[in-house]
Protein backbone atom coordinates (compact mmCIF):
# COMPACT_ATOMS: atom_id res chain seq x y z
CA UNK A 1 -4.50 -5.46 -20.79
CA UNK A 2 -2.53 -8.80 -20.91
CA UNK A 3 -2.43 -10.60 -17.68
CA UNK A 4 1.17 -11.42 -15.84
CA UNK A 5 1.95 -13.98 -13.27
CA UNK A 6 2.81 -14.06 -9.76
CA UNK A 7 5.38 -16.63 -8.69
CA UNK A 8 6.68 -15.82 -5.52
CA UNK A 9 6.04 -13.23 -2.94
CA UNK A 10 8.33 -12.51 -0.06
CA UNK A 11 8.72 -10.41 3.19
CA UNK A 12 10.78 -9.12 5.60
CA UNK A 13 8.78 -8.88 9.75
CA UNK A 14 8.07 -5.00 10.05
CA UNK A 15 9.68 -3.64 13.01
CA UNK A 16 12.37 -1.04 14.06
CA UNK A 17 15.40 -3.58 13.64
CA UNK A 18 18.28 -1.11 13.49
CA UNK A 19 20.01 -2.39 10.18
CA UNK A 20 20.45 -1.36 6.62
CA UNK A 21 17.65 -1.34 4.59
CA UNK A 22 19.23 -3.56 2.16
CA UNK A 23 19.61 -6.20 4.65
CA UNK A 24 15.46 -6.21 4.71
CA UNK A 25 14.86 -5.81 0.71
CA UNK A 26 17.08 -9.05 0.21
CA UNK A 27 15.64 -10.85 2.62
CA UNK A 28 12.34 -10.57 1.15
CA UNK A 29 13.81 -11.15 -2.49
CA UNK A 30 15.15 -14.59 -0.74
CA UNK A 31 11.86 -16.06 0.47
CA UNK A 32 10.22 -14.60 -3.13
CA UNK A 33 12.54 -16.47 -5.34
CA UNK A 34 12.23 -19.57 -2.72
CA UNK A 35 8.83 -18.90 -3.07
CA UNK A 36 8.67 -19.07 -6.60
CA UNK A 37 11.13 -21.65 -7.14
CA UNK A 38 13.19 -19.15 -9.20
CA UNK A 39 17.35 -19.27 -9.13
CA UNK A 40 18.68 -15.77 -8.65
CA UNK A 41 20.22 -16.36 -12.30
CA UNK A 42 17.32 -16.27 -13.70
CA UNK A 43 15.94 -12.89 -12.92
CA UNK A 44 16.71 -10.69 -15.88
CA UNK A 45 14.86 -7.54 -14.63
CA UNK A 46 14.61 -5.84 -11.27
CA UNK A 47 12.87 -3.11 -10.14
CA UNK A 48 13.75 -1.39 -7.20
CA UNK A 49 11.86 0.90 -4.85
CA UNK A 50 13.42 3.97 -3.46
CA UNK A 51 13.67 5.20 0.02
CA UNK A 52 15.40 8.55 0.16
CA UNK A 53 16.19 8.60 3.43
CA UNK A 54 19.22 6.30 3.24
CA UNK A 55 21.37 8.10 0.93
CA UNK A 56 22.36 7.59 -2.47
CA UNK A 57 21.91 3.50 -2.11
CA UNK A 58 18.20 4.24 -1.70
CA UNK A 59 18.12 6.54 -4.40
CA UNK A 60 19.67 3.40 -6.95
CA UNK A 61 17.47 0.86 -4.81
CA UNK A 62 17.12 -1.56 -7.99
CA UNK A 63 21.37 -1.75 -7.99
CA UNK A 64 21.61 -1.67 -4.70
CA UNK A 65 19.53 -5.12 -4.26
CA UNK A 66 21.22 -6.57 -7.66
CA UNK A 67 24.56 -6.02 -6.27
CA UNK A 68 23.77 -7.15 -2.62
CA UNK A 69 22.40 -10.63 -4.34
CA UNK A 70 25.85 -10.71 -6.58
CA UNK A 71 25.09 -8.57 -9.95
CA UNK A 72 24.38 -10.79 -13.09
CA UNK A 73 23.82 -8.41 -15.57
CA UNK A 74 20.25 -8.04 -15.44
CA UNK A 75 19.01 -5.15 -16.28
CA UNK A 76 17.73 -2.86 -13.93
CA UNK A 77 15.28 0.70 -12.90
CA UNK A 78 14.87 2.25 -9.76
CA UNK A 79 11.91 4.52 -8.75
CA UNK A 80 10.49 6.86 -6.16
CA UNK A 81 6.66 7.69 -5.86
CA UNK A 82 6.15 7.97 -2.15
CA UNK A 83 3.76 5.67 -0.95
CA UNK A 84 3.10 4.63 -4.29
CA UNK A 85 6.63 3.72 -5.48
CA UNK A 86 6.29 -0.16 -4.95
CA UNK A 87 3.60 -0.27 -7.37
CA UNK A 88 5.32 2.04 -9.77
CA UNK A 89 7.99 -0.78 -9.28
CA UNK A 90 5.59 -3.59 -10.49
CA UNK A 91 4.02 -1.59 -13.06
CA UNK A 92 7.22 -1.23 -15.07
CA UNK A 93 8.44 -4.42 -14.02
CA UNK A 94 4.89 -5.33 -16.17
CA UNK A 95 5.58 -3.44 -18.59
CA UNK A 96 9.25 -4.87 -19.30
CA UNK A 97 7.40 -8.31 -19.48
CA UNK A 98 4.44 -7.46 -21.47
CA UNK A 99 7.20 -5.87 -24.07
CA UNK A 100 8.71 -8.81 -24.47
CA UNK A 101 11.74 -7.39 -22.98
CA UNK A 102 12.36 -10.67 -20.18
CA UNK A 103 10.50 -13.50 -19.04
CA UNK A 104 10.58 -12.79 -15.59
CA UNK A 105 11.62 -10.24 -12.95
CA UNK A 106 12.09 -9.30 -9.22
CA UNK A 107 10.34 -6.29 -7.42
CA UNK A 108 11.63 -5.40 -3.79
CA UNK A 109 11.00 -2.30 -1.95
CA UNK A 110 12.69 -1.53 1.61
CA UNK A 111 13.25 0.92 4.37
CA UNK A 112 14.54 2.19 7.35
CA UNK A 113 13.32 4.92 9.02
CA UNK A 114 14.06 7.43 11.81
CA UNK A 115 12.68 7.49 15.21
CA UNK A 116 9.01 9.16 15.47
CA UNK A 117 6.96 10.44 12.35
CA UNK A 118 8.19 11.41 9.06
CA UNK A 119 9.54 15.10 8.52
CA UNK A 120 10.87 17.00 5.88
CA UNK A 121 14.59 16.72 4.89
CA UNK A 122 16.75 19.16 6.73
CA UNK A 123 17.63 23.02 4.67
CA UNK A 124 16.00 25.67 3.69
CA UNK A 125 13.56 24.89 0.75
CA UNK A 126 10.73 27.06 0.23
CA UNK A 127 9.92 26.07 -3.87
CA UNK A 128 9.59 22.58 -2.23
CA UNK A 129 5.73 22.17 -1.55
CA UNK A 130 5.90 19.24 0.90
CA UNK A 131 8.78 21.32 3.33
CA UNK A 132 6.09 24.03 2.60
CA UNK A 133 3.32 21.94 4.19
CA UNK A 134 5.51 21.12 7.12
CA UNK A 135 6.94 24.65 7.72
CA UNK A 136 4.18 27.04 6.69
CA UNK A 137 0.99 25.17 7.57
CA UNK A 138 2.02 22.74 10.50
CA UNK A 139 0.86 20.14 8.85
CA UNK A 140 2.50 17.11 9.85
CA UNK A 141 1.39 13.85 8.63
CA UNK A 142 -0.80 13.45 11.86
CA UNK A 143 -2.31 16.88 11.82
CA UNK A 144 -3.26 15.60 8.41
CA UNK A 145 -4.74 12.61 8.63
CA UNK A 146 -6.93 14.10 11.44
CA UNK A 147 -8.32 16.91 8.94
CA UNK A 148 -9.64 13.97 6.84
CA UNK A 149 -11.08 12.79 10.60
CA UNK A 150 -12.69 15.69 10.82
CA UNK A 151 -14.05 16.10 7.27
CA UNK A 152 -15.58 12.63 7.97
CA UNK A 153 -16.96 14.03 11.32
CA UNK A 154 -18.67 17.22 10.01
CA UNK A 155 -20.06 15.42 6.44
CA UNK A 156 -21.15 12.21 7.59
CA UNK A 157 -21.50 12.10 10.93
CA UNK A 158 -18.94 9.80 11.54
CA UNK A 159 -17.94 9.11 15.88
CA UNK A 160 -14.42 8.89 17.31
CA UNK A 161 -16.27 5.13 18.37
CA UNK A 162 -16.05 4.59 14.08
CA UNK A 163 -12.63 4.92 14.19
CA UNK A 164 -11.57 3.29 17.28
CA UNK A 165 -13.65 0.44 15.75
CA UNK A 166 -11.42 0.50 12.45
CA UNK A 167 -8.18 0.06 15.03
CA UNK A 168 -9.93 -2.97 17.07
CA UNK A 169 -11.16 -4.64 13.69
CA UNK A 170 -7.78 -4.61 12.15
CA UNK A 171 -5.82 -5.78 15.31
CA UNK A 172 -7.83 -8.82 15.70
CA UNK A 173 -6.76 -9.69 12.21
CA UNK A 174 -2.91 -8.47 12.99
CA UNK A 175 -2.88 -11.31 15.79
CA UNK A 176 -2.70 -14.17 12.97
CA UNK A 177 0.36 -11.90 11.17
CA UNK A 178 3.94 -12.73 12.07
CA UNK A 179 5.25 -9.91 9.82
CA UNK A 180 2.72 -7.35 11.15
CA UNK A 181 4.73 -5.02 13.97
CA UNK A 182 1.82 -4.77 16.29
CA UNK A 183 -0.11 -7.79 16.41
CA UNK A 184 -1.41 -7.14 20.23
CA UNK A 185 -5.59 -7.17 19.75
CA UNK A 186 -7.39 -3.98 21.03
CA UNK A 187 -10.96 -2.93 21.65
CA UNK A 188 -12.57 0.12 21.31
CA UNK A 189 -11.60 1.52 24.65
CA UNK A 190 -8.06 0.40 24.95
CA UNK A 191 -8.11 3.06 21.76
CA UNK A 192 -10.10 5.57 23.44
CA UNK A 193 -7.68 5.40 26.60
CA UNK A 194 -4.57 5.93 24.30
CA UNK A 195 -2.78 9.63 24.33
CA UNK A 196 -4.72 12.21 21.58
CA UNK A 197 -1.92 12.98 18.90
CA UNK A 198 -3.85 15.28 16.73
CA UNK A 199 -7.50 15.58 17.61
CA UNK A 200 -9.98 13.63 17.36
CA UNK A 201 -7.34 11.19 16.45
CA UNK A 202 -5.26 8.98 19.25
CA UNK A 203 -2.36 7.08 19.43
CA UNK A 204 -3.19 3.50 18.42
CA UNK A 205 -5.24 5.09 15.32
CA UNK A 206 -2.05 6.37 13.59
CA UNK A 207 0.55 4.59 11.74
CA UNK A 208 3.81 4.56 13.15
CA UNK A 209 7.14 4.35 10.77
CA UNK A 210 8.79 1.08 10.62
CA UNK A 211 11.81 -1.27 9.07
CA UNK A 212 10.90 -3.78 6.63
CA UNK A 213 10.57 -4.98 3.19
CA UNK A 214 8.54 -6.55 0.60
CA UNK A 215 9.43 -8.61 -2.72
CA UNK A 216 7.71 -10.27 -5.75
CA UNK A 217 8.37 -12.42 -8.44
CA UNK A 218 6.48 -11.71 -11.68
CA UNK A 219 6.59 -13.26 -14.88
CA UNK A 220 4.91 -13.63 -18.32
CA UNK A 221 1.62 -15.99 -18.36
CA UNK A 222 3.99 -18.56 -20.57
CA UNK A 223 7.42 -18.68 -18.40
CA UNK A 224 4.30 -19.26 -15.44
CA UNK A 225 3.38 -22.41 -17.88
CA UNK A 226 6.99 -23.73 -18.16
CA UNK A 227 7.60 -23.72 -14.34
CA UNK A 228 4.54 -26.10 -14.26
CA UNK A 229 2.18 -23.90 -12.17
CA UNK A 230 -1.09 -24.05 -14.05
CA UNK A 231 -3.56 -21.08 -12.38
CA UNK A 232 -1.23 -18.67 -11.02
CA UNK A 233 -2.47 -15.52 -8.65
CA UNK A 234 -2.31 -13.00 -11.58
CA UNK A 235 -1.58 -9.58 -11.85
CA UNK A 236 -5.22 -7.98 -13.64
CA UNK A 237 -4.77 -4.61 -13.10
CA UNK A 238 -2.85 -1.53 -12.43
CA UNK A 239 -3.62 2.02 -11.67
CA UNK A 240 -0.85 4.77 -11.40
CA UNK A 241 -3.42 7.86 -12.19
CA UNK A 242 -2.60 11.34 -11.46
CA UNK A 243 -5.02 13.70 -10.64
CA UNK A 244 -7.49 15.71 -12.80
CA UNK A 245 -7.93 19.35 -12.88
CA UNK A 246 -9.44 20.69 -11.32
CA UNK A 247 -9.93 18.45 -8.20
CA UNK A 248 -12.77 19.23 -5.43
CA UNK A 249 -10.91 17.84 -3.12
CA UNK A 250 -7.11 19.32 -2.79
CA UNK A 251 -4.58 16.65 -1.70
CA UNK A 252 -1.32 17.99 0.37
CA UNK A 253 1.16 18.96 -0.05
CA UNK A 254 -0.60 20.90 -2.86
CA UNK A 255 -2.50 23.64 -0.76
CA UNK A 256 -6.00 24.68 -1.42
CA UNK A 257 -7.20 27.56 -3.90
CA UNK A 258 -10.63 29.03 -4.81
CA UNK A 259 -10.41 27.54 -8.55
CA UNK A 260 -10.19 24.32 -7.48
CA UNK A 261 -12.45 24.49 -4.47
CA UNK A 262 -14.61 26.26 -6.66
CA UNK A 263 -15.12 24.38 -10.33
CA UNK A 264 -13.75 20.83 -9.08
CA UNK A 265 -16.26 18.27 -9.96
CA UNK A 266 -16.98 16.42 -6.20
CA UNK A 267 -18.04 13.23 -8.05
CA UNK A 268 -14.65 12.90 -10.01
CA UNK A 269 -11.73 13.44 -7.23
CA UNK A 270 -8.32 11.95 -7.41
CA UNK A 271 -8.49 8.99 -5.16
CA UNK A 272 -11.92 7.94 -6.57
CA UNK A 273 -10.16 7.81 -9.77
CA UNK A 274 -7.58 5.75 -8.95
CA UNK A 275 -9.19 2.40 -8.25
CA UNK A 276 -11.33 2.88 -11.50
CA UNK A 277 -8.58 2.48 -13.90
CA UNK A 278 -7.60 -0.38 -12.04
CA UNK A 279 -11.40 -2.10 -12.31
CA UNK A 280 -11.14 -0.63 -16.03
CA UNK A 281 -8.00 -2.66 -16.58
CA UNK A 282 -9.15 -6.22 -14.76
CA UNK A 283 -12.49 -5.95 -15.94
CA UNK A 284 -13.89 -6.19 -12.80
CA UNK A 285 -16.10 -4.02 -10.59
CA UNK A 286 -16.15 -3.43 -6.92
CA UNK A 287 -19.79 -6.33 -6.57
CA UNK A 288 -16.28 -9.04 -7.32
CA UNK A 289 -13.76 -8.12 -4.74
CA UNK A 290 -13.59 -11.15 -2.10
CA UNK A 291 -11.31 -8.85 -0.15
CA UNK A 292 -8.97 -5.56 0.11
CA UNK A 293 -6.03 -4.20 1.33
CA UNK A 294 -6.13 -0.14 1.75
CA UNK A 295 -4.37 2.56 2.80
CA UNK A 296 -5.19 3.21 6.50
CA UNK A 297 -2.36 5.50 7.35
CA UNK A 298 -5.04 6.35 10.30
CA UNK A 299 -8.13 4.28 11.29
CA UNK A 300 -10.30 7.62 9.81
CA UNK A 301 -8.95 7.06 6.57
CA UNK A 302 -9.70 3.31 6.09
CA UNK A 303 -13.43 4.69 6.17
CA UNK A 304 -12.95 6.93 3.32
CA UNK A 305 -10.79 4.45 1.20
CA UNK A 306 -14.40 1.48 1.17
CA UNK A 307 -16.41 5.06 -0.89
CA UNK A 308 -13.35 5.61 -2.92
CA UNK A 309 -13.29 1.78 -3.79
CA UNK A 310 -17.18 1.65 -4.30
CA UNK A 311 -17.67 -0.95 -1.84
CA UNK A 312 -20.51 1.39 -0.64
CA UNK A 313 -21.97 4.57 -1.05
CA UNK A 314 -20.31 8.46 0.02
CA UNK A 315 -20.84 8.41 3.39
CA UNK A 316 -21.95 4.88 4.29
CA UNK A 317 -18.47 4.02 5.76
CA UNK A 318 -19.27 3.73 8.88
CA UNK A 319 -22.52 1.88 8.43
CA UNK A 320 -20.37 -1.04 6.51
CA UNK A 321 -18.14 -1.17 9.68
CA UNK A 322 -20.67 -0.91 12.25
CA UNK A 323 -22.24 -4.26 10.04
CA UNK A 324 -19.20 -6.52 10.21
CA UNK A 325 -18.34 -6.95 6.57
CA UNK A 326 -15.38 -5.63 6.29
CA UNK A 327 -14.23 -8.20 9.08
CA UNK A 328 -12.80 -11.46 8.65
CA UNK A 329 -16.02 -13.31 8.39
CA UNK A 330 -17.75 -10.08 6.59
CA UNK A 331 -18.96 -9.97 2.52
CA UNK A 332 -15.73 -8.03 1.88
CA UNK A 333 -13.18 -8.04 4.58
CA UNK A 334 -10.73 -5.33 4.35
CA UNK A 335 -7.12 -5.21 5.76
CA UNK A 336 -7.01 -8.93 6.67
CA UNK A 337 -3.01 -8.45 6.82
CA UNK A 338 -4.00 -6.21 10.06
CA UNK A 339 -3.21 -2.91 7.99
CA UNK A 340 -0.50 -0.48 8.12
CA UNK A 341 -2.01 0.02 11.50
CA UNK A 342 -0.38 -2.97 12.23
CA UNK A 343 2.74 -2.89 10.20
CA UNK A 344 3.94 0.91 10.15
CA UNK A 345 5.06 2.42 7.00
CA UNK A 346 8.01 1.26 5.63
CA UNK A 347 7.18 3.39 2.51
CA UNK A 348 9.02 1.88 -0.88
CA UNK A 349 7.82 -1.73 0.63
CA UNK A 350 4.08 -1.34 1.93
CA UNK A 351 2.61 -0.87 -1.71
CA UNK A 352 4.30 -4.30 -2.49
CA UNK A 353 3.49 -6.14 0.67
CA UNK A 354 -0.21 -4.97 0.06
CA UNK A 355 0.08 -7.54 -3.00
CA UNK A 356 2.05 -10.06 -0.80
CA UNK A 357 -1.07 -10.28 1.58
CA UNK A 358 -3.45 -10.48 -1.77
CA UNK A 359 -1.54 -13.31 -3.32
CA UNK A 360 -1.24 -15.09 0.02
CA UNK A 361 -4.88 -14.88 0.52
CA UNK A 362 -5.68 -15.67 -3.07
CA UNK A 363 -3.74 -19.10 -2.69
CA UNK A 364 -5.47 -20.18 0.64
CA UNK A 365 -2.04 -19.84 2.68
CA UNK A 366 -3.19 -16.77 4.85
CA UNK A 367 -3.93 -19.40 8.06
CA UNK A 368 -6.40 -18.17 10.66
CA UNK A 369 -6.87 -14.62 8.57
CA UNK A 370 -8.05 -16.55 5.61
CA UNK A 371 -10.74 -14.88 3.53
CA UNK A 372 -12.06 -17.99 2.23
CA UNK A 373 -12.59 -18.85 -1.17
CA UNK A 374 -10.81 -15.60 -2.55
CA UNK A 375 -10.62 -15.24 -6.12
CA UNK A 376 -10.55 -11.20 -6.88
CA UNK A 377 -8.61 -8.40 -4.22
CA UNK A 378 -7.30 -5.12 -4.51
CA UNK A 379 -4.51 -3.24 -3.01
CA UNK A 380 -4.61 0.93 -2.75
CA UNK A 381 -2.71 4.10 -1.42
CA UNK A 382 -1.50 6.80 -3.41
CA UNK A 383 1.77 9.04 -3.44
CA UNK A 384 1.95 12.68 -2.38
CA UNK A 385 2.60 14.44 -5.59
CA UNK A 386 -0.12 12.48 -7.51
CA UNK A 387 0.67 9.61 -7.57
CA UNK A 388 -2.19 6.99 -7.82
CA UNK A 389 -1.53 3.17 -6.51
CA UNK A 390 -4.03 0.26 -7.16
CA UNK A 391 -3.36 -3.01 -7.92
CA UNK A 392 -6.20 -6.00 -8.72
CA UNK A 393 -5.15 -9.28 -8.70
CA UNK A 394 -7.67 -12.60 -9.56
CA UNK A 395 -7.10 -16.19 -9.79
């Protein structure tokens, strides 16, 4: 797969701010032009994000932004994968450029969310699986992410101290982030002492929801060679997989049955698949990453994502953490941004700010939570639904 270039990355501070999500998404598109040393103009192709929850502006998110910067006649797409629609933006953003289509293009994501966690839309909808999960199950995204706690518990062996030490490690890198929401730094028992939300997981170990937004500039290798910047962060790789049936391990809001449970291959599960197409498509394993940036909607999960990567082996999570390597300082850090722990899930925009971090980090620019000499990183979370979300980028 050709290579494309990064130019400029931009970001709006996560928070709860009060204001329209479009004020966020153009802020970041701003500072990634300014970044990128791009005029507005220029920009032939944008791809928008979606966030559902603001009404039919967030449904058209790429005309939305295009009109709120003053509409040139770019063309435009909009998209919605969940968690995974920023890098379903910047795939077909890629794929516009690879085609020959434009030169260069914009990718913003942004959000505002509600007060507390995310729930299903309001009615009566009982062929829609996710209001299923919600209404007939309980399962909120909480009670989720603490099933995956426990699965970790009863498998592994993993401690409630493992994943109060994901929280601490994280916030010590959110400290040195001005857009992270949270950048207070915690230790393991200022975790421990926070309220139990869905056991065995606590407060500070679950992402809140948050305001903010991301943005990228990405062009063809050539239009990177015309603006004069020789070895540009590049984008290697891109992974938007769905799942394979039939998959040992059954992701909600789908809900377990005996034929998958039963003839699911444990060694070949959705989000072990997902970062493999991305290596496949860099040409690069996991022995190259100089750093991640993963999914840790809670502190449990961040565990699970370093297997599903192949930084180490099924069930040697906790070991890696105990040994410091996925610090700052470590052999692979891991959430040097500070996390979605530290930012809160502003969903069309955290895929995209994932790469932000990456190409900051992979220029030297990332200050005190500089993973030094950084040459290879990935970004990872997937979309309910199926939707895979991995993104490698080298220099």
């Amino acid at each position: 797969m050709e290579e494309i270039a990064i130019l400029g990355a931009g970001m709006h501070p996560w928070g709860k701010w009060g204001r329209s999500f479009v004020s966020y998404g153009v802020k970041a598109a701003v500072d990634a032009l300014d970044d990128a040393g791009v005029a507005w103009e220029d920009i032939k192709f944008v791809s928008g994000a979606n966030t559902v929850r603001c009404g039919y502006p967030g449904y058209v998110s790429g005309s939305t932004f295009a009109n709120a910067l003053g509409f040139t006649g770019c063309q435009l797409a909009s998209s919605y994968a969940a968690c995974a629609s920023g890098t379903t933006a910047l795939s077909i953003a890629r794929a516009q450029i690879l085609a020959g289509v434009c030169d260069v293009a914009l990718v913003v994501g942004a959000d505002t969310t509600p007060k507390g966690f995310l729930a299903p839309n309001t009615g009566e909808r009982p062929d829609d699986t996710d209001w299923l999960r919600f209404k007939l199950l309980g399962a909120t995204n909480p009670a989720y992410f603490a099933l995956y706690a426990r699965r970790r518990m009863e498998l592994y062996g993993d401690t409630t101290d493992d994943f109060a030490l994901v929280k601490a490690k994280n916030s010590k890198h959110a400290v040195f982030n001005k857009n992270a929401r949270y950048s207070k730094e915690f230790d393991i028992d200022d975790v421990k002492n926070s309220p139990v939300v869905s056991d065995p997981l606590r407060l500070l170990e679950i992402c809140a929801t948050s305001d903010g937004g991301a943005a990228l500039v990405v062009s063809s290798m050539e239009f990177a060679k015309k603006m004069g910047v020789k070895n540009p962060v590049r984008v290697a790789g891109i992974s938007t997989v769905s799942p394979t049936y039939p998959n040992a391990v059954i992701e909600l809001p789908y809900m377990a049955s005996d034929s998958w449970a039963c003839a699911g291959e444990e060694s070949d599960t959705f989000k072990a698949n997902i970062a493999g197409r991305a290596y496949e498509e860099a040409g690069v394993s996991p022995s190259d990453l100089d750093l991640a940036e993963v999914y840790d909607l809670s502190s449990a999960y961040e565990l699970d994502w370093y297997e599903h990567i192949g930084i180490c082996e099924e069930g040697k999570a906790a070991e890696l953490l105990r040994s410091g390597e996925t610090a700052l300082g470590g052999k692979i850090p891991v959430n040097p941004s500070g996390g979605l722990g530290a930012f809160g899930e502003a969903v069309p925009a955290q895929a995209i700010a994932q790469v932000c971090e990456l190409t900051w980090q992979l220029r030297g620019v990332a200050g005190e939570r500089q993973v030094p000499d950084a040459k290879v990183g990935l970004s990872i979370n997937h979309g309910m639904y199926g939707h895979g979300s991995s993104v490698i980028v080298t220099k």
